[in-house]
C-alpha atoms as a PDB file:
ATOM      1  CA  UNK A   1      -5.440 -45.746 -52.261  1.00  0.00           C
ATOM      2  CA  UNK A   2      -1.757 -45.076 -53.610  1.00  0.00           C
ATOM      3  CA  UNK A   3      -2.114 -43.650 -56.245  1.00  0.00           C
ATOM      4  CA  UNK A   4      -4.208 -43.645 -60.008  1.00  0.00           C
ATOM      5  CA  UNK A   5      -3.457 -46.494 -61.744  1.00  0.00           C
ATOM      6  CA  UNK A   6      -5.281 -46.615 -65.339  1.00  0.00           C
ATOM      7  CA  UNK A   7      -7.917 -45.358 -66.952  1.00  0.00           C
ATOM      8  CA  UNK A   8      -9.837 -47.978 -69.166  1.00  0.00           C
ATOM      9  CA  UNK A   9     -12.139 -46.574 -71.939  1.00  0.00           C
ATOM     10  CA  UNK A  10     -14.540 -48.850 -74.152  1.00  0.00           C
ATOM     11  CA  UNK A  11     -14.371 -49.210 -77.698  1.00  0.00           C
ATOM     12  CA  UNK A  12     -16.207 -50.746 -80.283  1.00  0.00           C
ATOM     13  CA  UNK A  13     -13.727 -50.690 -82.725  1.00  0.00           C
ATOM     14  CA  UNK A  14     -10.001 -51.479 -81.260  1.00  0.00           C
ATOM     15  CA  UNK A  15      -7.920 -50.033 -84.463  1.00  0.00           C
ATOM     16  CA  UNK A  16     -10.239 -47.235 -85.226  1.00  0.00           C
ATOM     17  CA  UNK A  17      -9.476 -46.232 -81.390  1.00  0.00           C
ATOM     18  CA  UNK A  18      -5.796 -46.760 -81.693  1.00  0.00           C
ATOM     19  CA  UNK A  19      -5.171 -44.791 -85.036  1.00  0.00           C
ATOM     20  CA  UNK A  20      -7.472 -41.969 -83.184  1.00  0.00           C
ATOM     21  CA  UNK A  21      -5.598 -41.997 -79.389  1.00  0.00           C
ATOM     22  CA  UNK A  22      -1.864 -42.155 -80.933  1.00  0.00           C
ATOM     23  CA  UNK A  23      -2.505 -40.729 -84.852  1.00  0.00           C
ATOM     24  CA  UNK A  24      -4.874 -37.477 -83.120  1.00  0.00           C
ATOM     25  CA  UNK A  25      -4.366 -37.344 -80.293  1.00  0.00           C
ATOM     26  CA  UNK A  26      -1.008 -37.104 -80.511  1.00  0.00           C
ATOM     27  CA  UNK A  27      -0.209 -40.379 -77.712  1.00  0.00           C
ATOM     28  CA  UNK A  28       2.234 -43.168 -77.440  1.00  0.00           C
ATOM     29  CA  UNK A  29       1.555 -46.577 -77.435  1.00  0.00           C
ATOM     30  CA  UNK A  30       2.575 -48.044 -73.870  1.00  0.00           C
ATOM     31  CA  UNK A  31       1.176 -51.725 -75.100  1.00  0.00           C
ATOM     32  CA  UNK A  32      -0.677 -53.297 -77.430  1.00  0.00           C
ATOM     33  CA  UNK A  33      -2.564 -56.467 -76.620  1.00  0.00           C
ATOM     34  CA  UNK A  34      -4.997 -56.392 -79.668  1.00  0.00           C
ATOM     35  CA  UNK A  35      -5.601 -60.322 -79.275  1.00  0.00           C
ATOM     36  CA  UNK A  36      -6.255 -59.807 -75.846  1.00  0.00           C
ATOM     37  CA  UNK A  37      -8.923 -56.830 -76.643  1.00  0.00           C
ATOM     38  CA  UNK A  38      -6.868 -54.012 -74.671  1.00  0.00           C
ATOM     39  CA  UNK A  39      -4.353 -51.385 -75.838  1.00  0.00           C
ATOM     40  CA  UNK A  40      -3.019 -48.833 -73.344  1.00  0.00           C
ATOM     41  CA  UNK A  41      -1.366 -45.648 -74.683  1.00  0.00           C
ATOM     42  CA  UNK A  42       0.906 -43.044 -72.676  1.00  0.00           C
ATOM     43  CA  UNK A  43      -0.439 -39.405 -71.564  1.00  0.00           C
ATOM     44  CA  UNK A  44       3.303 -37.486 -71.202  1.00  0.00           C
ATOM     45  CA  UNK A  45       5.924 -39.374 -68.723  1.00  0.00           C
ATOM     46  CA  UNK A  46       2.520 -40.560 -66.475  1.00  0.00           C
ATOM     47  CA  UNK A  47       2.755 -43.998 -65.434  1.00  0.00           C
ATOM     48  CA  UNK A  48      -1.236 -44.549 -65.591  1.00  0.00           C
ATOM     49  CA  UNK A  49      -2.047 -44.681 -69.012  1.00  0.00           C
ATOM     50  CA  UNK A  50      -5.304 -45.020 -71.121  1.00  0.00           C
ATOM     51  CA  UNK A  51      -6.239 -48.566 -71.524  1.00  0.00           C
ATOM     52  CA  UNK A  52      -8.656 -48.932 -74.415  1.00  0.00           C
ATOM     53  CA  UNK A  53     -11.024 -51.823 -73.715  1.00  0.00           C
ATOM     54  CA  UNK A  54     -12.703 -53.494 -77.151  1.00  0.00           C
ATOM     55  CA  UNK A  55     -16.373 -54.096 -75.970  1.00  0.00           C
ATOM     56  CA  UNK A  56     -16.245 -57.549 -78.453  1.00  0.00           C
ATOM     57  CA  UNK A  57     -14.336 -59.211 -75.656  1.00  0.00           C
ATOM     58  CA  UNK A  58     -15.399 -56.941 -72.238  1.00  0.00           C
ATOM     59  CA  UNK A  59     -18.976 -56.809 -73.075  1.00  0.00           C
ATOM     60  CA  UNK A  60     -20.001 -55.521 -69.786  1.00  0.00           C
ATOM     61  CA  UNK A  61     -17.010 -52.624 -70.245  1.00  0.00           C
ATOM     62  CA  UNK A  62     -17.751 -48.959 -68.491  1.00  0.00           C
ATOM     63  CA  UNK A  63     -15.478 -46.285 -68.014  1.00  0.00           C
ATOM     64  CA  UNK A  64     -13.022 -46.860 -64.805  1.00  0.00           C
ATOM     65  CA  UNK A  65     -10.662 -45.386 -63.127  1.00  0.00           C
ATOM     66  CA  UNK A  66      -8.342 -47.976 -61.311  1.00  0.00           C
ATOM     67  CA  UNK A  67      -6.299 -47.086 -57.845  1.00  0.00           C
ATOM     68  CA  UNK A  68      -3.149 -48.838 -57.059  1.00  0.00           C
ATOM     69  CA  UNK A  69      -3.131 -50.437 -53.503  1.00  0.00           C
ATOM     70  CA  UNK A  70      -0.502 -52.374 -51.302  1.00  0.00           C
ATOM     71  CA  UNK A  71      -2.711 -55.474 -51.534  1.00  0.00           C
ATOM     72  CA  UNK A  72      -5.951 -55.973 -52.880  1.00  0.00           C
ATOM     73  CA  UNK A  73      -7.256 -59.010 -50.507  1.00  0.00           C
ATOM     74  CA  UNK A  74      -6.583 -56.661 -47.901  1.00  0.00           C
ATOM     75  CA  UNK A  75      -8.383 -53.468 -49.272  1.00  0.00           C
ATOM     76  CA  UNK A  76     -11.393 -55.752 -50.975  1.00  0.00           C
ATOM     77  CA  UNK A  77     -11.984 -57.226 -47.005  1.00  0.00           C
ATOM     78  CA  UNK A  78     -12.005 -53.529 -45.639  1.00  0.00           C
ATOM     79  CA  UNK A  79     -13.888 -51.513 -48.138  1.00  0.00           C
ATOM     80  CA  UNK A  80     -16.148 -55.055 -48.369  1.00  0.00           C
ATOM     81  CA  UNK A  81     -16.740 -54.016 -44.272  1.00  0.00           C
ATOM     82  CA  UNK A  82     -17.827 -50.686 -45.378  1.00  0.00           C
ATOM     83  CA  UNK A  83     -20.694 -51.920 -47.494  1.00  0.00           C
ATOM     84  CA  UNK A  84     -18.875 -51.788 -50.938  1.00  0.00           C
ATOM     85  CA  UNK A  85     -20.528 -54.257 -53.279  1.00  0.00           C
ATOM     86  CA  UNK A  86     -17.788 -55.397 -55.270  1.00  0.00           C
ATOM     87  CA  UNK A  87     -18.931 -56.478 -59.482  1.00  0.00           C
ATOM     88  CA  UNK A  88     -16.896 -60.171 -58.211  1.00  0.00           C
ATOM     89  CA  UNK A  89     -13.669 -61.800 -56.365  1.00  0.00           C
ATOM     90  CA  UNK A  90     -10.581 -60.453 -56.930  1.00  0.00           C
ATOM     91  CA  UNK A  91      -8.507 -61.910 -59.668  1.00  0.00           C
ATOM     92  CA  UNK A  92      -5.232 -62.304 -61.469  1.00  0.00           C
ATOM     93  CA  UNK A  93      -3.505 -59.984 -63.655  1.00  0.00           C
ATOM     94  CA  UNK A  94      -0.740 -59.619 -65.948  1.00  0.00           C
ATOM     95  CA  UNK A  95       1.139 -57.602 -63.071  1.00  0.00           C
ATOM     96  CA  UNK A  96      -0.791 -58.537 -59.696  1.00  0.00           C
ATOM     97  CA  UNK A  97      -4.473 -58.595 -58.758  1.00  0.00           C
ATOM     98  CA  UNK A  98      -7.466 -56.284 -59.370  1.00  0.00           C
ATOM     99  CA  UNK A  99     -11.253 -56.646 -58.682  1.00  0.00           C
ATOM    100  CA  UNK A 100     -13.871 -53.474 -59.477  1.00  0.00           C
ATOM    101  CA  UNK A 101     -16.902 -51.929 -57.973  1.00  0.00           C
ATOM    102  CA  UNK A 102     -18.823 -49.560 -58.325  1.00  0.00           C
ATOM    103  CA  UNK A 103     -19.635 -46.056 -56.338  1.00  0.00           C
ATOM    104  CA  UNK A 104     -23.089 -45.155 -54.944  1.00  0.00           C
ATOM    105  CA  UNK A 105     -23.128 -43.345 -58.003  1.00  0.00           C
ATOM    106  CA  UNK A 106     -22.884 -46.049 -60.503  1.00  0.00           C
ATOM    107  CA  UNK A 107     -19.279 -45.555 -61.752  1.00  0.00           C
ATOM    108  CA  UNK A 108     -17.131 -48.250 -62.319  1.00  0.00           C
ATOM    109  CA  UNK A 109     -14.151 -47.912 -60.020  1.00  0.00           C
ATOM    110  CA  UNK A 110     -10.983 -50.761 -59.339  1.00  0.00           C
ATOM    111  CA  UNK A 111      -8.389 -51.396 -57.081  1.00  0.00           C
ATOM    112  CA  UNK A 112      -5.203 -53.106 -58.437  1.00  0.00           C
ATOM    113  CA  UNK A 113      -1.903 -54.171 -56.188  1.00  0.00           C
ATOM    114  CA  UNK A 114       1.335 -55.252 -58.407  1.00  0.00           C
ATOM    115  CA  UNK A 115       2.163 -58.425 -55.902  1.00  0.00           C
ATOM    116  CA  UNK A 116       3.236 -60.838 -58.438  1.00  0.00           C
END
């Protein structure tokens, strides 16, 4: 693992949780993909930010924390060996490829790789 990546957080209501993150809490708006059911806002000069996940379009949505990696085919096949059980196949992003799992725990963890 590189480094953190995002944080995603679910919401039931998208602009209630936007006016509350930026208008509150005082945070900036790194994007805003309202049709898409995700808006990320900034924490300070961090490059993870807080991606707000509407639960009307990720149903299944959990709090996650995501790790960047140098490729996620490669990392999913390793930690795979190591008896992860991953939630599916890796997929396609915006910016590269992601899949998530979860710890022994139950938390919802992801790896993401920026290979596009």
């Amino acid at each position: 693992m590189k480094t953190y990546d995002n944080f995603f957080v679910p919401v039931n209501n998208l602009v209630q949780a936007k006016d509350f993150y930026q208008k509150v809490l005082g945070l900036s708006l790194k994007f805003d993909f309202s049709e898409k059911g995700m808006v990320a806002v900034q924490v300070g000069n961090e490059e993870p930010a807080i991606i707000l996940k509407d639960t009307h379009h990720f149903p299944d949505a959990k709090p996650a924390i995501w790790f960047e990696v140098d490729c996620v085919e490669d990392k999913y096949q390793s930690l795979k060996e190591k008896g992860v059980t991953f939630l599916g196949e890796p997929y396609k992003i915006g910016t590269g490829h992601a899949v998530e799992f979860e710890d022994i725990f139950g938390n919802r963890l992801g790896i993401t790789d920026y290979l596009l």
